[in-house]
N, C-alpha and C. Protein backbone atom coordinates (compact mmCIF):
# COMPACT_ATOMS: atom_id res chain seq x y z
N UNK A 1 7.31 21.44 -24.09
CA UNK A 1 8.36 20.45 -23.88
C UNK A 1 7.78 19.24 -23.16
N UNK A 2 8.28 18.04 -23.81
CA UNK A 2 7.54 16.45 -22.73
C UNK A 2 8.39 16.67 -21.82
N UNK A 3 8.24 16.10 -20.78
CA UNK A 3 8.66 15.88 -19.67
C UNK A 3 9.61 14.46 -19.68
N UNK A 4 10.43 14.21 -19.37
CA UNK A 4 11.19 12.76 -18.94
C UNK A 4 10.13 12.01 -18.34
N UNK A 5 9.42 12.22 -17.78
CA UNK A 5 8.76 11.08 -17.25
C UNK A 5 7.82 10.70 -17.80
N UNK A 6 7.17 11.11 -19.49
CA UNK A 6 6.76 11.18 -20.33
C UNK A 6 7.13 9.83 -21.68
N UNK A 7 8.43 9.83 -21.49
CA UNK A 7 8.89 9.17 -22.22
C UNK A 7 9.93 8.02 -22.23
N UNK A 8 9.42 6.67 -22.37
CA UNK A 8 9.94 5.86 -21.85
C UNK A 8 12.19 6.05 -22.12
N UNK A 9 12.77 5.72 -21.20
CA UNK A 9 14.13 5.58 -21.09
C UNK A 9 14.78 6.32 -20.45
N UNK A 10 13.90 7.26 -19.23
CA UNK A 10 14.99 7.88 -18.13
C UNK A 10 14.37 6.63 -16.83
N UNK A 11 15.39 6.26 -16.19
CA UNK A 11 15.34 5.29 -15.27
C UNK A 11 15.85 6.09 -13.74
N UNK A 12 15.85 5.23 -12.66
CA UNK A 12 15.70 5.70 -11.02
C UNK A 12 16.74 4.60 -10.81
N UNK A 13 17.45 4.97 -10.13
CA UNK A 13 18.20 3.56 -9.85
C UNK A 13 19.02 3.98 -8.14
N UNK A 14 18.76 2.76 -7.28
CA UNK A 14 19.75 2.88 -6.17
C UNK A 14 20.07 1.12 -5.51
N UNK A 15 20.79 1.54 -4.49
CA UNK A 15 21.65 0.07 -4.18
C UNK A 15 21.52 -0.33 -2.65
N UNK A 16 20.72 -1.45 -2.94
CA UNK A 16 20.27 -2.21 -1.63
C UNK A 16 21.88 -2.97 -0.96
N UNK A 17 21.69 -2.62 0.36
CA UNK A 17 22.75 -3.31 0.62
C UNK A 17 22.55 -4.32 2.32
N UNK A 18 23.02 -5.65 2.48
CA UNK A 18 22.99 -6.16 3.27
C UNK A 18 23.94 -6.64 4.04
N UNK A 19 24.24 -7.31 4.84
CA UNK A 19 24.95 -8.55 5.40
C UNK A 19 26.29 -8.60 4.82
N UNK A 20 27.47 -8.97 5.40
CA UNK A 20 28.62 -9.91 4.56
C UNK A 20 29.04 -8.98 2.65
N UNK A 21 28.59 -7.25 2.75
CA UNK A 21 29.04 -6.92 1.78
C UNK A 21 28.11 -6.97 0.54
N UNK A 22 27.11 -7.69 0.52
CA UNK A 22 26.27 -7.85 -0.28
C UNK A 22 25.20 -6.61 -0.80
N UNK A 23 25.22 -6.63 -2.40
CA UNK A 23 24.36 -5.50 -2.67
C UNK A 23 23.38 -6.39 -4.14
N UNK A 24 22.39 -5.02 -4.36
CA UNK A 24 21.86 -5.91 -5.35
C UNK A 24 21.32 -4.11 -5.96
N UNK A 25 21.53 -3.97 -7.35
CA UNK A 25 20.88 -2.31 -7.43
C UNK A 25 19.71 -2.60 -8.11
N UNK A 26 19.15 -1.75 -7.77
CA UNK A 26 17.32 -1.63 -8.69
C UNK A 26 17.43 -0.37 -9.15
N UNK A 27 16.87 -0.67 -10.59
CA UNK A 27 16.63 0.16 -11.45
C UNK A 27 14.95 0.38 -11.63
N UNK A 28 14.64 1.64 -12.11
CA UNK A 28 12.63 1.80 -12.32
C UNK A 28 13.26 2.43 -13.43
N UNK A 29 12.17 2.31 -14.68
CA UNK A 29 11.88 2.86 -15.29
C UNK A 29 10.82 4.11 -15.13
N UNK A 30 11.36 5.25 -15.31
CA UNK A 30 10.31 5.80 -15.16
C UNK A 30 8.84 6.11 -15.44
N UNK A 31 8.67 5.93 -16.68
CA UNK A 31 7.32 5.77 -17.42
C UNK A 31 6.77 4.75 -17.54
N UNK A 32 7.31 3.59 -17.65
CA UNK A 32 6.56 2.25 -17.70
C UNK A 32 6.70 1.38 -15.96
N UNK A 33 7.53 2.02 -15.44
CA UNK A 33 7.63 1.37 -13.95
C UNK A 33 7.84 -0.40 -14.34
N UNK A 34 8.90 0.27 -15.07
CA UNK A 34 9.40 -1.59 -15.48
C UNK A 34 10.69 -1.41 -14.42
N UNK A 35 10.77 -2.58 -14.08
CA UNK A 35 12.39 -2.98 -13.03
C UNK A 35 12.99 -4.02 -13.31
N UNK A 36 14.07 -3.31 -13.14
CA UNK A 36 15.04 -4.56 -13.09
C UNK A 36 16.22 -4.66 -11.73
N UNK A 37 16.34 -5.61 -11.55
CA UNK A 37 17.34 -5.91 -10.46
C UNK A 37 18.53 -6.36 -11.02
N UNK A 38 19.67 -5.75 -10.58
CA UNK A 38 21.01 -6.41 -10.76
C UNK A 38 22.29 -6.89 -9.39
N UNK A 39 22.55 -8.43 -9.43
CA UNK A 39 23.52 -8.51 -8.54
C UNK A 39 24.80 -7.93 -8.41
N UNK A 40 25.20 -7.10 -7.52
CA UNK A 40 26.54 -6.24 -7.59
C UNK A 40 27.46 -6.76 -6.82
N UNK A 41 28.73 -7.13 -6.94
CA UNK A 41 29.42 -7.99 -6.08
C UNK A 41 30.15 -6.48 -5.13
N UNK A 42 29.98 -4.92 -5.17
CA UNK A 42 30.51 -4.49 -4.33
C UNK A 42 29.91 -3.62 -4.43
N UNK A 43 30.04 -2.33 -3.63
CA UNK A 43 29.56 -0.95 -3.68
C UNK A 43 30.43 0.50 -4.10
N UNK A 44 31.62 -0.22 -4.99
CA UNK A 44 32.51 0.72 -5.50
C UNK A 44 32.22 1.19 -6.91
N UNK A 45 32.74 2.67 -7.31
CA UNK A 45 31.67 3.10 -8.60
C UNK A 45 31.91 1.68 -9.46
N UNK A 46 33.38 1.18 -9.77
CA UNK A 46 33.51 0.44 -11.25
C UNK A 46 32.71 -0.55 -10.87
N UNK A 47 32.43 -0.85 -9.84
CA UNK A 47 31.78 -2.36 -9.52
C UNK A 47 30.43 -2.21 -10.13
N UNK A 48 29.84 -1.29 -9.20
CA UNK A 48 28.51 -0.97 -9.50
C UNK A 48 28.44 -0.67 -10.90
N UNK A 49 28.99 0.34 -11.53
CA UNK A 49 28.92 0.49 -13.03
C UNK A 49 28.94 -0.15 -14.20
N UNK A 50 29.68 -1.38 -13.59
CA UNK A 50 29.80 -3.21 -14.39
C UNK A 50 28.66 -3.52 -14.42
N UNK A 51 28.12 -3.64 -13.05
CA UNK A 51 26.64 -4.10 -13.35
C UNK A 51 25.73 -3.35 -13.92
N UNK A 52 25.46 -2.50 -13.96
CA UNK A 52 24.52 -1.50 -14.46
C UNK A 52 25.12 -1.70 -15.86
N UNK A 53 25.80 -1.51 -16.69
CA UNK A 53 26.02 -1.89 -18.19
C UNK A 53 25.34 -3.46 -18.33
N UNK A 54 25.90 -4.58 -17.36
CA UNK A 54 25.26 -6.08 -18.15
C UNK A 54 24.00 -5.35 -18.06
N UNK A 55 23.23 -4.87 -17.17
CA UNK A 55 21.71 -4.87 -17.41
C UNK A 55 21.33 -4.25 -18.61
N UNK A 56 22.10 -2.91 -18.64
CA UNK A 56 21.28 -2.22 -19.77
C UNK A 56 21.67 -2.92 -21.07
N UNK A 57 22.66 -3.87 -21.47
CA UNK A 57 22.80 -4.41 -22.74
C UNK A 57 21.49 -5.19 -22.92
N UNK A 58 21.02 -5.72 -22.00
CA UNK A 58 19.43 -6.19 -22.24
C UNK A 58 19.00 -5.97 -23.03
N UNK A 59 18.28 -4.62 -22.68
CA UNK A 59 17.36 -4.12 -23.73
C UNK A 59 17.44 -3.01 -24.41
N UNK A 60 16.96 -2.96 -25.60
CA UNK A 60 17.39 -2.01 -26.65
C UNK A 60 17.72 -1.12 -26.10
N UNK A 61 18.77 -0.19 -27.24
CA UNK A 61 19.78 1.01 -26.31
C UNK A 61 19.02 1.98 -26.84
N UNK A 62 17.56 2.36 -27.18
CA UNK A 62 17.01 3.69 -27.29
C UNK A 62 15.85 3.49 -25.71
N UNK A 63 15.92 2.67 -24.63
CA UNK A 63 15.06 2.42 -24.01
C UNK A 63 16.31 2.91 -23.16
N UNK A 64 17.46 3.28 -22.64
CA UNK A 64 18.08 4.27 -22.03
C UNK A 64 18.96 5.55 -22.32
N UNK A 65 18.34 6.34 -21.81
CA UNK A 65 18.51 7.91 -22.06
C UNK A 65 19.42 8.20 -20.71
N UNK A 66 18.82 7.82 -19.74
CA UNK A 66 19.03 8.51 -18.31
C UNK A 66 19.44 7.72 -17.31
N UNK A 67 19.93 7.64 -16.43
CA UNK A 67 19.86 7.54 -15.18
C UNK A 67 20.11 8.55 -13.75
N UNK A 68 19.28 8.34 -13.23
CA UNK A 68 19.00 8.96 -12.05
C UNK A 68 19.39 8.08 -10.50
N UNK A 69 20.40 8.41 -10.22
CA UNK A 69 21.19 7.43 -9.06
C UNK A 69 21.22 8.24 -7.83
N UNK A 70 20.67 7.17 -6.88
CA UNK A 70 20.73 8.01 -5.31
C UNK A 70 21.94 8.21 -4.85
N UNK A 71 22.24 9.62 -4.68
CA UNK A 71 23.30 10.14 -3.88
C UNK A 71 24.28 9.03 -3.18
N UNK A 72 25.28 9.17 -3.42
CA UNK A 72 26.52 8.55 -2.36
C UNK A 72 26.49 6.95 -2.15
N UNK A 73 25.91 6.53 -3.30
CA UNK A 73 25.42 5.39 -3.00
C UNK A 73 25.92 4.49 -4.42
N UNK A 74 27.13 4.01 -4.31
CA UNK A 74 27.61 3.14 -5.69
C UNK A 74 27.98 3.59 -6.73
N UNK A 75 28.07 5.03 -7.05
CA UNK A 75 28.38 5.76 -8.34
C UNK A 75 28.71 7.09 -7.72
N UNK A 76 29.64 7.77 -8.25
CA UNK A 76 30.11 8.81 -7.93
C UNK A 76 29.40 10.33 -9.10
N UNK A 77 28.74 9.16 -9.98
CA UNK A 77 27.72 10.62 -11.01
C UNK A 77 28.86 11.40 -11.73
N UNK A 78 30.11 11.29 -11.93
CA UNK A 78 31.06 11.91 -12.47
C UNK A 78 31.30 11.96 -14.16
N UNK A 79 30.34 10.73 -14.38
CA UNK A 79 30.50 10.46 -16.11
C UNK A 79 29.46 9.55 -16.79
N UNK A 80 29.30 9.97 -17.94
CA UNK A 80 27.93 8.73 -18.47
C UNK A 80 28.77 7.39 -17.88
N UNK A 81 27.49 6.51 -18.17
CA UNK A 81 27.82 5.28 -18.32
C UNK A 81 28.16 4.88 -19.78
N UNK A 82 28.90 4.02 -20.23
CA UNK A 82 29.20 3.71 -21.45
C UNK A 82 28.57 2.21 -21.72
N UNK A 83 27.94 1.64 -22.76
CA UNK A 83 26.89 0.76 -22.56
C UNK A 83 27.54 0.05 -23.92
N UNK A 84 28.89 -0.39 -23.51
CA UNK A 84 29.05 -1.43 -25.10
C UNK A 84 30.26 -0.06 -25.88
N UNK A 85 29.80 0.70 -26.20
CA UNK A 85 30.70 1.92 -27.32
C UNK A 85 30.09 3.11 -26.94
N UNK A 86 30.65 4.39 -27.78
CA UNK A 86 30.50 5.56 -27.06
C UNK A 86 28.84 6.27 -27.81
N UNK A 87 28.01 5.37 -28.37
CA UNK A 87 27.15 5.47 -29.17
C UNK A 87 26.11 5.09 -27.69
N UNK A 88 26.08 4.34 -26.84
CA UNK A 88 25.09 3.68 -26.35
C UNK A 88 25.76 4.16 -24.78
N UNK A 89 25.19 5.00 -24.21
CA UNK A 89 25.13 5.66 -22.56
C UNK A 89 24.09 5.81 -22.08
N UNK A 90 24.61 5.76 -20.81
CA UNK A 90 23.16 6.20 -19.69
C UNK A 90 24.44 7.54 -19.13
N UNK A 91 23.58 8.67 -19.35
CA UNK A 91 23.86 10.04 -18.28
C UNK A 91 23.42 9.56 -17.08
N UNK A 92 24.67 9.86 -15.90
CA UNK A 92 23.56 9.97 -14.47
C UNK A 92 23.79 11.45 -13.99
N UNK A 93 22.56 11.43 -13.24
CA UNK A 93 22.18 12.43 -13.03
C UNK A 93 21.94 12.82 -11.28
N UNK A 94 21.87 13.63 -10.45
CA UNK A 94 21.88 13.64 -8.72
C UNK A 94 20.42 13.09 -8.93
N UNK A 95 19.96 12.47 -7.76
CA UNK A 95 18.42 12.29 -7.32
C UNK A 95 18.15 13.74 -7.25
N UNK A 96 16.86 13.77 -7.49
CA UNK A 96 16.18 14.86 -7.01
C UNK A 96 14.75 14.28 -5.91
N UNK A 97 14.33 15.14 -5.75
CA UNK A 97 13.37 14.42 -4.44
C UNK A 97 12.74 13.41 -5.16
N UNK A 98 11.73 14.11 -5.93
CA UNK A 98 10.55 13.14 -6.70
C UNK A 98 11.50 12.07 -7.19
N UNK A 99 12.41 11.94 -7.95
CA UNK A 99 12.70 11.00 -8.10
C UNK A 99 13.25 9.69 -7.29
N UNK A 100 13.77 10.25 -6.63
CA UNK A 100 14.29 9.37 -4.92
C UNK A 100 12.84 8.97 -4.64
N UNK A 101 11.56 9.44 -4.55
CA UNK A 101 10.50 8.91 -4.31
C UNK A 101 9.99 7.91 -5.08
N UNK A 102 10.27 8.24 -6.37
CA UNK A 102 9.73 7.11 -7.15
C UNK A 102 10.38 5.71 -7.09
N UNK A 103 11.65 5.50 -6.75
CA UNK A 103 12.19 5.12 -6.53
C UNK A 103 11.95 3.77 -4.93
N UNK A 104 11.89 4.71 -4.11
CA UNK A 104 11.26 3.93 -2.77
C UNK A 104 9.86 3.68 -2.95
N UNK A 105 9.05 3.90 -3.60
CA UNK A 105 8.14 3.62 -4.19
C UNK A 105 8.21 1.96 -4.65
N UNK A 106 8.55 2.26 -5.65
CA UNK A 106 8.94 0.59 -6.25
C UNK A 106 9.89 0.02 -5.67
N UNK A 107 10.83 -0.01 -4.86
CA UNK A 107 11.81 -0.68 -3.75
C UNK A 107 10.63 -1.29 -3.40
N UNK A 108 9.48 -1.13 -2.61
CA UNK A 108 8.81 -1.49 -1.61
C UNK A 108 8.42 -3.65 -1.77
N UNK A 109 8.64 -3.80 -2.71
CA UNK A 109 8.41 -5.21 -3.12
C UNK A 109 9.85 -5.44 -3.25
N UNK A 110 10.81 -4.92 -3.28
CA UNK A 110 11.90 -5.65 -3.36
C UNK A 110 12.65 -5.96 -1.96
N UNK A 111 12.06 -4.90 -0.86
CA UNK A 111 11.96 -4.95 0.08
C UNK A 111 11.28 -6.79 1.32
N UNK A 112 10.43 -6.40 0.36
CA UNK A 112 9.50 -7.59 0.96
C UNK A 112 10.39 -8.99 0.32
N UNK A 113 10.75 -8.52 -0.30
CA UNK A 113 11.86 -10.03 -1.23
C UNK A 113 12.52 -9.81 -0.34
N UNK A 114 13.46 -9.03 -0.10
CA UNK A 114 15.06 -9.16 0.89
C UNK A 114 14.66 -8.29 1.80
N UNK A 115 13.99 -9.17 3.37
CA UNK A 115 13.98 -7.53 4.16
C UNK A 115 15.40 -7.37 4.90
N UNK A 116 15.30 -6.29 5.76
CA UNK A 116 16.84 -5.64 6.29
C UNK A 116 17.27 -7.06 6.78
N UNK A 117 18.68 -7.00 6.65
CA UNK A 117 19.30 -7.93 7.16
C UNK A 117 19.88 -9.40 6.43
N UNK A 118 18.87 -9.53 5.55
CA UNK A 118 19.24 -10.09 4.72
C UNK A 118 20.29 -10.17 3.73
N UNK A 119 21.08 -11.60 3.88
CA UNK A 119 22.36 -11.40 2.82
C UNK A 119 22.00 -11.64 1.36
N UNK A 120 22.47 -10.71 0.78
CA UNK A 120 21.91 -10.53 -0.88
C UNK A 120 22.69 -11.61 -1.81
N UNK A 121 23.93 -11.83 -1.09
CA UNK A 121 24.84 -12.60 -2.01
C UNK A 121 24.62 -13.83 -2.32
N UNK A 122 23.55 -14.17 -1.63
CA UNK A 122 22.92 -15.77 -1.76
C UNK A 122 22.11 -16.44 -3.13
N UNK A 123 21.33 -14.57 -3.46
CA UNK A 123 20.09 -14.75 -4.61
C UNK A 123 21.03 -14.68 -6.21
N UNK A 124 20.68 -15.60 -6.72
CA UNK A 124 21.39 -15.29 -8.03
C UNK A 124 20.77 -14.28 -9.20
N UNK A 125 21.72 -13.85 -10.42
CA UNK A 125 20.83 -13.31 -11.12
C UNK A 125 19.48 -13.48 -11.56
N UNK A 126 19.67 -14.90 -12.22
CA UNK A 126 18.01 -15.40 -12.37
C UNK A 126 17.05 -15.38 -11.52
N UNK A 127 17.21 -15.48 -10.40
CA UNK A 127 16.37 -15.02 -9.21
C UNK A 127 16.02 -13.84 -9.01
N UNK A 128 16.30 -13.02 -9.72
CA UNK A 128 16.67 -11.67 -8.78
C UNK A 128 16.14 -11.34 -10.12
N UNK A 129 15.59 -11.37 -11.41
CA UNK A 129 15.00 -11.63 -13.06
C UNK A 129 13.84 -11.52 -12.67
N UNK A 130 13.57 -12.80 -12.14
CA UNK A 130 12.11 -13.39 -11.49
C UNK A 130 11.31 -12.36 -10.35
N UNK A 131 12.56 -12.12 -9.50
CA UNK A 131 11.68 -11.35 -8.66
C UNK A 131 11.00 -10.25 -9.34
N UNK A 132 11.35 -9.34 -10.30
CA UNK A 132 11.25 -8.60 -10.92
C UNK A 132 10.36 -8.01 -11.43
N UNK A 133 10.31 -9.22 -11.81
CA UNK A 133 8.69 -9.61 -12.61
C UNK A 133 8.00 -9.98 -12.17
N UNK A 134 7.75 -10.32 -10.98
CA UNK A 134 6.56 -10.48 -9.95
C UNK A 134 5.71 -9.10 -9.68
């Protein structure tokens, strides 16, 4: 059997949060350690779950299989995500350690973009694109 981390489209995802309410979630890919950042205007599941769909309409819907979301943190893990129709989902799934690691792993530059304290609500999407890709 491959492993998920084998094959690009199970992703890591958790939610930075700052100042004045402000969040921003990061997603890793697991196999390619591609990221993306998304601005979240709250930390409630539908909020968070809004955003996490604009992102994944991005990019092709066989490049998500999975998600893997840190505990208690913006999603309640109760149901796929629905990505457009009932053809195109992300499953989430509990963190498990390694994955929570991989995870703070690649935070670590997004970190250095927004350290603690910082209000998130300032950076726009395109900014937050860019950082990304740095």
């Amino acid at each position: 059997m491959i492993e998920d981390r084998a094959v690009p489209g199970h992703w890591e995802g958790d939610l930075l949060s700052g100042p004045n309410s402000s969040y921003i979630a990061t997603l890793v890919e697991r196999h390619t350690r591609y990221v993306m950042l998304a601005k979240v205007a709250g930390k409630d599941t539908q909020t968070v779950v809004s955003a996490l769909i604009k992102q994944a309409k991005k990019l092709p819907k066989e490049l998500y299989k999975s998600l893997t979301w840190d505990r208690g943190k913006g999603t309640d893990g109760s149901s796929p995500l629905y990505v457009g129709d009932q053809n195109r989902r992300l499953f989430l799934r509990s963190a498990e350690p390694m994955a929570a690691r991989l995870e703070r792993e690649h935070q670590r530059p997004t970190e250095t973009d927004f350290p603690k304290g910082t209000d998130l609500s300032v950076h726009s999407q395109t900014y937050l694109n860019k950082v990304a890709r740095h």
